[in-house]
N, C-alpha and C. Protein backbone atom coordinates (compact mmCIF):
# COMPACT_ATOMS: atom_id res chain seq x y z
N UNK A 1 -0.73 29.29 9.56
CA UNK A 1 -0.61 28.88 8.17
C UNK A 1 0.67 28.09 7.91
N UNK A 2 1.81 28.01 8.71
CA UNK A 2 2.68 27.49 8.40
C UNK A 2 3.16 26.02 8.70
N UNK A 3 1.92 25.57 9.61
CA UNK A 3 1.89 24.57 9.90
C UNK A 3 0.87 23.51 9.42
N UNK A 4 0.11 24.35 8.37
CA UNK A 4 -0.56 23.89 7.39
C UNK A 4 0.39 23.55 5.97
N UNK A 5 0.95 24.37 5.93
CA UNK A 5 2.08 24.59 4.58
C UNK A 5 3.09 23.23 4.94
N UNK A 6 3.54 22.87 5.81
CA UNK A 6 4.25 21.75 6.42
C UNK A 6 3.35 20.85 6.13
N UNK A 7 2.41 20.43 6.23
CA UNK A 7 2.29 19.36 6.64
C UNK A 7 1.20 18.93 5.05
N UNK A 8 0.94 20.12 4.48
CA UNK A 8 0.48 19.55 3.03
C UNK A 8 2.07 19.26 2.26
N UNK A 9 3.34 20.09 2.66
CA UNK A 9 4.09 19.25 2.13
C UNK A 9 4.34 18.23 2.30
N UNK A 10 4.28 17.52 3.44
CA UNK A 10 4.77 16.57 4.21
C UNK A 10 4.02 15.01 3.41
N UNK A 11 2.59 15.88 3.39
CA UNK A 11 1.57 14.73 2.80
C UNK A 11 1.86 14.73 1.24
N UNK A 12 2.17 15.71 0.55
CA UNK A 12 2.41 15.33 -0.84
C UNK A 12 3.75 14.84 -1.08
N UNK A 13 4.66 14.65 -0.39
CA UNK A 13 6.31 13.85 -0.44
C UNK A 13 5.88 12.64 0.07
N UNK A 14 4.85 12.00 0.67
CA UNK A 14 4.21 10.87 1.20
C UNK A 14 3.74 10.42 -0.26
N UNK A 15 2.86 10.77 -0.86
CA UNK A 15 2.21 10.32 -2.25
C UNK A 15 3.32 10.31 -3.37
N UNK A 16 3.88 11.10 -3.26
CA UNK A 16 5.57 10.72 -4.30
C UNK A 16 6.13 9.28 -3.80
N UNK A 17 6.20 9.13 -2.97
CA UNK A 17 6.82 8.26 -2.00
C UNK A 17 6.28 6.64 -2.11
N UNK A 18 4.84 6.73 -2.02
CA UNK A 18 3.67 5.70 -2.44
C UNK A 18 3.75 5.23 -3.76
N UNK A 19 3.64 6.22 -4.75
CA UNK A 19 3.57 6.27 -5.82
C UNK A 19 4.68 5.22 -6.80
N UNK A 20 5.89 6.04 -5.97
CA UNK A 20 7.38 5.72 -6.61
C UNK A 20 7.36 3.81 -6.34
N UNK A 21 7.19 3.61 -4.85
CA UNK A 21 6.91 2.19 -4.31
C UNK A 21 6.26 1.30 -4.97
N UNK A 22 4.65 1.90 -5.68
CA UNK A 22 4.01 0.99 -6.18
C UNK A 22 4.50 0.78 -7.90
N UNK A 23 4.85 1.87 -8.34
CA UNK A 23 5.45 1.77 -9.46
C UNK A 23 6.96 0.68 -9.95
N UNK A 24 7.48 1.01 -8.85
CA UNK A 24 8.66 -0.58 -8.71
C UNK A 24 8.32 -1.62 -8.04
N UNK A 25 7.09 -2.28 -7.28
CA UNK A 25 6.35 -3.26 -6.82
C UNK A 25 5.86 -4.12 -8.16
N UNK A 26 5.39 -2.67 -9.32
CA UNK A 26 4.82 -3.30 -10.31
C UNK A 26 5.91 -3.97 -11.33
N UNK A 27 6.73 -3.09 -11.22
CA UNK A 27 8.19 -4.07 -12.18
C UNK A 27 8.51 -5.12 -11.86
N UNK A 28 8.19 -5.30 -10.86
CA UNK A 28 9.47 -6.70 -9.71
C UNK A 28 8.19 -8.49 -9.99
N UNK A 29 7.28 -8.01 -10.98
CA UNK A 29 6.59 -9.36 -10.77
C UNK A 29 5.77 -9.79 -9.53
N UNK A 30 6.20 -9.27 -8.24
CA UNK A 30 5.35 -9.83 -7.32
C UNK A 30 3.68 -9.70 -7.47
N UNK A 31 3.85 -11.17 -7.18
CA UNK A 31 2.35 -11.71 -6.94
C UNK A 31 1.16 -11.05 -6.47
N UNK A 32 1.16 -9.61 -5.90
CA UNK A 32 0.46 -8.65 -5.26
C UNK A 32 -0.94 -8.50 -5.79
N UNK A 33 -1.83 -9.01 -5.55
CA UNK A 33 -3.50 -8.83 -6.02
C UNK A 33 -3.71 -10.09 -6.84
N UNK A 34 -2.48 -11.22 -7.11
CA UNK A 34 -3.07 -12.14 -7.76
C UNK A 34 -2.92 -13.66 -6.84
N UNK A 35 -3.00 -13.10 -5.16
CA UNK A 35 -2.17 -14.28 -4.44
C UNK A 35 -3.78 -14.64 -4.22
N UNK A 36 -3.38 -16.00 -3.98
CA UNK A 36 -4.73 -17.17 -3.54
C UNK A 36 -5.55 -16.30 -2.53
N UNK A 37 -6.89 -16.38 -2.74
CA UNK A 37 -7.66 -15.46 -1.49
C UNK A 37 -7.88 -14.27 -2.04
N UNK A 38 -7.54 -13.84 -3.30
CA UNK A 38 -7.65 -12.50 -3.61
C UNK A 38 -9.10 -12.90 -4.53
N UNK A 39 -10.26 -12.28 -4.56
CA UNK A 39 -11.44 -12.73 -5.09
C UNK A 39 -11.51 -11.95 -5.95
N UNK A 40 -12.26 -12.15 -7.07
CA UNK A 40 -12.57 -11.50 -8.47
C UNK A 40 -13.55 -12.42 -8.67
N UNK A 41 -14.53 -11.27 -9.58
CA UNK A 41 -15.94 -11.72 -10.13
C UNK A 41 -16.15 -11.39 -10.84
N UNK A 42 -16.22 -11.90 -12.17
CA UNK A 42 -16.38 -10.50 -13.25
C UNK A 42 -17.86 -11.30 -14.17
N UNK A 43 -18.31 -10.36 -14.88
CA UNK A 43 -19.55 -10.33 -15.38
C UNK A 43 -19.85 -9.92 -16.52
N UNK A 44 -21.09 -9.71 -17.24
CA UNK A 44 -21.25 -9.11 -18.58
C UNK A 44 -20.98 -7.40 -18.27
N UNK A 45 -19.55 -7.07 -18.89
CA UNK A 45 -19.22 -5.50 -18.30
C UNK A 45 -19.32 -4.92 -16.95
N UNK A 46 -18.82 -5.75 -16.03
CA UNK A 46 -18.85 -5.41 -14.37
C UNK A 46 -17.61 -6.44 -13.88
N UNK A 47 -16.70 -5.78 -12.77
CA UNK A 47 -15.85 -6.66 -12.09
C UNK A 47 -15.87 -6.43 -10.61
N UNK A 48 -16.04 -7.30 -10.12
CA UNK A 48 -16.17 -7.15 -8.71
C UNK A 48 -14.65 -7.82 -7.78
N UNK A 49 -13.80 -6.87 -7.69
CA UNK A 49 -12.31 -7.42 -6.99
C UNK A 49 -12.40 -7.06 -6.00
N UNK A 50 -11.69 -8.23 -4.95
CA UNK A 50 -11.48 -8.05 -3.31
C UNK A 50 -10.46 -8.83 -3.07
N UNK A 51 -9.27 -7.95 -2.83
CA UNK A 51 -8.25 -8.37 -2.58
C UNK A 51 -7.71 -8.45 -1.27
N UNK A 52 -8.16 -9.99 -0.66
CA UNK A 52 -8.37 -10.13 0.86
C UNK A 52 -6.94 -10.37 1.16
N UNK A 53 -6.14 -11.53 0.63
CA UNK A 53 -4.53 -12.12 0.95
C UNK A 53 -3.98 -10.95 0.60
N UNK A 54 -4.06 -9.96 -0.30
CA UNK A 54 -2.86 -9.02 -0.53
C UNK A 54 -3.56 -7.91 0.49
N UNK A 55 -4.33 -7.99 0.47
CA UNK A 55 -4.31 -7.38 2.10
C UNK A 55 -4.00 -7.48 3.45
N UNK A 56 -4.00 -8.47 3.60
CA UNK A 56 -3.51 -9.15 4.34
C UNK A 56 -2.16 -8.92 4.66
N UNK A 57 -1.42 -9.65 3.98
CA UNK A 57 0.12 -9.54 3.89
C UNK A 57 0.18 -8.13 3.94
N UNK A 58 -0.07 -7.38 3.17
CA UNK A 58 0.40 -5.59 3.20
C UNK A 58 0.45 -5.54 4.64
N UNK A 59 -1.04 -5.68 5.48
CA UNK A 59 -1.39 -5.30 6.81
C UNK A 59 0.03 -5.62 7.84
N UNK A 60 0.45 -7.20 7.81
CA UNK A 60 0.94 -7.86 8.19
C UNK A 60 2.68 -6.89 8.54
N UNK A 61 2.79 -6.69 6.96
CA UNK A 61 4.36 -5.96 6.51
C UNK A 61 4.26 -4.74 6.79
N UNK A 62 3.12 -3.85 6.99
CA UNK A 62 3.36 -2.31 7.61
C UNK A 62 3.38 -2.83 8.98
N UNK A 63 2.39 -3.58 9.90
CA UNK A 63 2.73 -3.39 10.93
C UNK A 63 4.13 -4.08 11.54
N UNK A 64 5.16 -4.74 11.45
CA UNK A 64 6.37 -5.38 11.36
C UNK A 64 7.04 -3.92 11.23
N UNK A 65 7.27 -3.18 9.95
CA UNK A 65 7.61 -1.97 9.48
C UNK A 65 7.83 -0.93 10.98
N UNK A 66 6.47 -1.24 10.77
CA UNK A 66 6.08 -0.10 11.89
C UNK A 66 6.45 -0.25 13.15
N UNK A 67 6.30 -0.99 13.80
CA UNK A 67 6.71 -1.73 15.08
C UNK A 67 8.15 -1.23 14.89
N UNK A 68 9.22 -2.40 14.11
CA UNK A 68 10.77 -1.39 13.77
C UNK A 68 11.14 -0.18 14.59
N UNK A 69 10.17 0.96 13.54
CA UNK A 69 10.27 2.30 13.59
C UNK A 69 9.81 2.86 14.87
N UNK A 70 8.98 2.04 15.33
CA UNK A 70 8.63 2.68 16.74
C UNK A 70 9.36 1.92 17.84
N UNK A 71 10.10 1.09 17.58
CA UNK A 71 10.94 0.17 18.23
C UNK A 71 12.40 1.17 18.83
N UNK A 72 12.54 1.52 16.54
CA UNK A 72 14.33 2.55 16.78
C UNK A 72 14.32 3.51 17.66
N UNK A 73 12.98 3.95 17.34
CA UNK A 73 12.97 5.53 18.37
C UNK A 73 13.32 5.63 19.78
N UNK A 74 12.41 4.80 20.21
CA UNK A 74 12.74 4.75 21.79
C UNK A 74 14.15 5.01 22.85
């Protein structure tokens, strides 16, 4: 049990963490879901969004991130 108790903490200081990020992403103006390539469709009461470029880039910037971090360790 205690390694359950770890690691649901672990995962809910992760979602604080997310949270806090996207919440100052949203202050800062960046272009995020409205960059060229990001598709929207909208209709009589229906929207259909696919946000391919800001996916993209995200993909792009965790793995860079990530690489880093698995870089420092070694």
């Amino acid at each position: 049990m205690t390694d359950l108790g770890k690691t649901l903490v672990l995962l809910g200081a992760l979602v604080v963490v997310v949270g806090l990020v996207l919440i100052l992403v949203g202050k800062t103006n960046l272009p995020l879901g409205r960059l060229p390539g990001d598709i929207r469709v909208t209709g009589d009461g229906w929207t259909i969004y696919a946000p391919i470029a800001t996916s993209i880039v995200l993909s792009v910037l965790l793995t860079v991130v990530l690489s880093l971090v698995a870089w420092a360790r070694r």
